[in-house]
Protein backbone atom coordinates (compact mmCIF):
# COMPACT_ATOMS: atom_id res chain seq x y z
CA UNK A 1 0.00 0.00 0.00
CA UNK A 2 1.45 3.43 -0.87
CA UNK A 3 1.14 6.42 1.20
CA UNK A 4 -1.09 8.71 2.43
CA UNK A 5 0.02 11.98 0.89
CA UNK A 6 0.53 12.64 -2.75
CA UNK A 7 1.56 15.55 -2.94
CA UNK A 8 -0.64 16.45 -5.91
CA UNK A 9 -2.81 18.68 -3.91
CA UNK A 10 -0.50 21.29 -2.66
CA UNK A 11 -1.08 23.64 -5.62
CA UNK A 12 -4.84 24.26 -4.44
CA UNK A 13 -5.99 21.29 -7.01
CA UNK A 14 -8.08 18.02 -6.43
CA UNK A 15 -8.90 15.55 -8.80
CA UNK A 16 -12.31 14.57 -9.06
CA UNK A 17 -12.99 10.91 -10.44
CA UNK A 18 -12.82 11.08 -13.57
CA UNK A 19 -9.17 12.24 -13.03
CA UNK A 20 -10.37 15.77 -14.09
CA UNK A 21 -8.23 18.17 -11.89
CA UNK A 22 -10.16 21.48 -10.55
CA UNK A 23 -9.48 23.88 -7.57
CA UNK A 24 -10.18 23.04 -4.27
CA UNK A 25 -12.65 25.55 -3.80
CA UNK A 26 -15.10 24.45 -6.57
CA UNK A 27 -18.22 24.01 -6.25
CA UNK A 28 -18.97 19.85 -6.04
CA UNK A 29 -16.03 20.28 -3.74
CA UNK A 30 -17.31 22.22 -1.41
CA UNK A 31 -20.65 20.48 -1.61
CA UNK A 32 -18.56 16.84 -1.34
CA UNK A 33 -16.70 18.35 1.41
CA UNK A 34 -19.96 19.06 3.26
CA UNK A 35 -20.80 16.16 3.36
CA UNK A 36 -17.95 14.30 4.33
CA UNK A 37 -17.74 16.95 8.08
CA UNK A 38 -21.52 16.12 8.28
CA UNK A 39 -20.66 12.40 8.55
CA UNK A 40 -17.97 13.18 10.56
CA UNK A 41 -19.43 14.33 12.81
CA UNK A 42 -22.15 12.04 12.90
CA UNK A 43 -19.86 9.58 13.69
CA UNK A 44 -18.39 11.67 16.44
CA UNK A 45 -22.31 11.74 18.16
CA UNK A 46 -22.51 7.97 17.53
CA UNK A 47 -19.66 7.30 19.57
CA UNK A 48 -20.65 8.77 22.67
CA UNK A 49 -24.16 7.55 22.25
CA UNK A 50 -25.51 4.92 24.18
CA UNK A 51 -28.66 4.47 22.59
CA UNK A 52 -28.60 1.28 20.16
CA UNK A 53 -31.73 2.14 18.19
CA UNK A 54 -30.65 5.83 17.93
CA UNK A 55 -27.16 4.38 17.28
CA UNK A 56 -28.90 2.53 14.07
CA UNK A 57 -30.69 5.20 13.05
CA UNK A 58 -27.05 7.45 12.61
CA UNK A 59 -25.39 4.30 10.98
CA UNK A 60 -28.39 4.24 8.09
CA UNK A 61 -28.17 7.80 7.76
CA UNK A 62 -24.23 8.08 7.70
CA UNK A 63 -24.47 5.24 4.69
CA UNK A 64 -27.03 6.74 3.06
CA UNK A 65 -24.32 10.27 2.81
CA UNK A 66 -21.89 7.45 1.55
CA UNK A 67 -24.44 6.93 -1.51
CA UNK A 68 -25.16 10.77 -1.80
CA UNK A 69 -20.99 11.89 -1.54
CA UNK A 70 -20.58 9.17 -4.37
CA UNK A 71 -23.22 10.41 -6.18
CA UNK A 72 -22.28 14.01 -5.58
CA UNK A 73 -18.68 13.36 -6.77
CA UNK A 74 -19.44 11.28 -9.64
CA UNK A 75 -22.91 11.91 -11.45
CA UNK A 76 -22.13 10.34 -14.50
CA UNK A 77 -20.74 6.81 -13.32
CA UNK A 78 -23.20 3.98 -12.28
CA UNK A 79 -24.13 3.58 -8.67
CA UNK A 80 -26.46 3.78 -6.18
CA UNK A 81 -28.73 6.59 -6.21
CA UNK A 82 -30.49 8.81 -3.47
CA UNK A 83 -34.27 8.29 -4.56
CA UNK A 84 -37.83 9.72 -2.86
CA UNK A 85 -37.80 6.09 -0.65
CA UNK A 86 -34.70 7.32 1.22
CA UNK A 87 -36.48 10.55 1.97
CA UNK A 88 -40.06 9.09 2.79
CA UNK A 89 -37.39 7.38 5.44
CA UNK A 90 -36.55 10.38 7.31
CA UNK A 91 -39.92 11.55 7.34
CA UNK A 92 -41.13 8.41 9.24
CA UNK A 93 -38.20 8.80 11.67
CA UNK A 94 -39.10 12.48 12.02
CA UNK A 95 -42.24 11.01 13.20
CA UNK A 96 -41.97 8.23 15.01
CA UNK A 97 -39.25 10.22 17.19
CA UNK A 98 -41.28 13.39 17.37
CA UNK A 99 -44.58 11.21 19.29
CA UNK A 100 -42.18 10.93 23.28
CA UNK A 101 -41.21 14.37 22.65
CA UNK A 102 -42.71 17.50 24.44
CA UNK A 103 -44.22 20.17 22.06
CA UNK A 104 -42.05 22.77 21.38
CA UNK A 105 -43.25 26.54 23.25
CA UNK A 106 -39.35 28.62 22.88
CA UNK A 107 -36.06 28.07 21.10
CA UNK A 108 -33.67 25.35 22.22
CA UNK A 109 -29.93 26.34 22.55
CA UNK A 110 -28.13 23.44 20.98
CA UNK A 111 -26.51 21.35 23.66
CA UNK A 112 -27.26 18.87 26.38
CA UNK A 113 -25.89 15.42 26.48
CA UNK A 114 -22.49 15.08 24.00
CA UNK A 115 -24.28 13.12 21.47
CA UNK A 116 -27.57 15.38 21.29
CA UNK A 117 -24.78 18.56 21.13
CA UNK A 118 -23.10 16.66 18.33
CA UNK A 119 -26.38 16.21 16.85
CA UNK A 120 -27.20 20.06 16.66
CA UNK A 121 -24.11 20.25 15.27
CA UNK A 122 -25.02 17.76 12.81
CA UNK A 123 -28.23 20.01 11.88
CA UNK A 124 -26.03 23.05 11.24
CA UNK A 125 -23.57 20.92 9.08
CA UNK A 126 -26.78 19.14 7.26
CA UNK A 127 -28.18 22.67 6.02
CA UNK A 128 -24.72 24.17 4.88
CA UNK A 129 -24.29 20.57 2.91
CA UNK A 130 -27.73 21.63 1.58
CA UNK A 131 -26.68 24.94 1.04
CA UNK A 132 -23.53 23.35 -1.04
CA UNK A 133 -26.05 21.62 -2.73
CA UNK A 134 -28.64 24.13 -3.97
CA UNK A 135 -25.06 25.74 -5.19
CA UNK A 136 -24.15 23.26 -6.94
CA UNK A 137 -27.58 22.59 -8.50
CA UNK A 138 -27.08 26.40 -9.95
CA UNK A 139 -23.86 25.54 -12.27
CA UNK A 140 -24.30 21.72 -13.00
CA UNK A 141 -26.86 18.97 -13.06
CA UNK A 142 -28.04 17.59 -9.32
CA UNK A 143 -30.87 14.73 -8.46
CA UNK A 144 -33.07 16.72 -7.02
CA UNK A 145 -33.85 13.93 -4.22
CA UNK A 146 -30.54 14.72 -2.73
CA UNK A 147 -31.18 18.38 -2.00
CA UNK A 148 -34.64 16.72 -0.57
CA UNK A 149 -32.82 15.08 1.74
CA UNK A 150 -30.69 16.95 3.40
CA UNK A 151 -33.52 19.16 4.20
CA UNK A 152 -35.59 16.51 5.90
CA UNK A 153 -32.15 15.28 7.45
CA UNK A 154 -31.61 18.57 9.22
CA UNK A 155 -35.29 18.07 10.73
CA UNK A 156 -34.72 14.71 12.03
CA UNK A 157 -31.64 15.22 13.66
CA UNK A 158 -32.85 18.09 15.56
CA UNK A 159 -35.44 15.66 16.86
CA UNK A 160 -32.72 13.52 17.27
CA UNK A 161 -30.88 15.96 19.20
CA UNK A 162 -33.80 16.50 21.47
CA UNK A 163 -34.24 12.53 21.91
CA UNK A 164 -30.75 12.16 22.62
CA UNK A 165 -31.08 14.55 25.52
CA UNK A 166 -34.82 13.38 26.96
CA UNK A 167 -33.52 9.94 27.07
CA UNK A 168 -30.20 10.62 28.55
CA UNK A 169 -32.53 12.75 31.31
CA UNK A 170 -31.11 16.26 29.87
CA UNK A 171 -33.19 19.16 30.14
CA UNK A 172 -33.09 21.54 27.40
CA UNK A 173 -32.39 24.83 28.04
CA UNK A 174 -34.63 27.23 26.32
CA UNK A 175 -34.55 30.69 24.72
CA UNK A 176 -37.46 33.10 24.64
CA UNK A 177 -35.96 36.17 23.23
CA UNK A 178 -34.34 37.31 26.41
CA UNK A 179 -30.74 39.09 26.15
């Protein structure tokens, strides 16, 4: 196996498979890049979660942004696809999860157990991936399903976030517009 480092990089280029080299800064970059810190840190909130079936729930979604990055890298080469099934998914989550929680009546400052912080961290990441996305969309072709998705993926791991912490028996701490 060779090493880590090439070397190629450290002129400010990538190549993107395909072998076509472009800056690092360009736009499916940036979007790919996204998504790759959003798993990340997903991973980061599954390992200090204790929760098995929350724990399953992160492992689906982190190999379903496995499918998308591919996707997002490559759009011409065969491969899975992020379709209106994977989406119908989170919504059901969103739903199922959203039933043991308490109706929301102020803001929630992101925090609370380290998984359900990691998780609001997670939501912030999810919408600048979908930010990348709607970006990316402008300049180039992009299934639409994928932009779909990260928005209902910011939703459920908010309610993630918020499950983490009820479970864990972490208040949230709420804002109501006070300084």
């Amino acid at each position: 196996m060779g090493r880590i480092y090439t070397r190629t990089g450290d002129g400010g280029e990538t190549a993107q498979r395909g072998a076509r080299r472009v800056p690092k800064d360009h736009p499916r970059e940036e979007a790919y890049g996204a998504l790759d810190e959003l798993n990340s840190t997903l991973g980061a909130a599954r390992a200090f979660l204790e929760d098995a079936e929350l724990g399953a729930v992160l492992e689906r979604i982190q190999r379903d942004l496995f499918v998308m990055g591919a996707e997002v890298a490559a759009p011409d080469q065969a491969g899975p696809r992020m379709d209106a099934a994977q989406v119908s998914a989170l919504e059901q989550e969103i739903d199922r999860l959203d039933v043991e929680l308490p109706p929301l009546s102020a803001f929630i400052l992101p925090g609370g157990h380290p998984a359900g912080g990691l998780l609001h961290l997670a939501r912030a990441i999810s919408r600048r991936a979908e930010r990348r996305m709607v970006a990316l969309a402008r300049s180039e072709a992009l299934n639409p399903e994928i932009v779909r998705y990260l928005n209902r993926l910011s939703d459920l791991l908010f309610v993630l976030a918020r499950t983490v912490n009820r479970r864990a028996g972490v208040g949230e701490t709420v804002w109501r517009g006070e300084g």
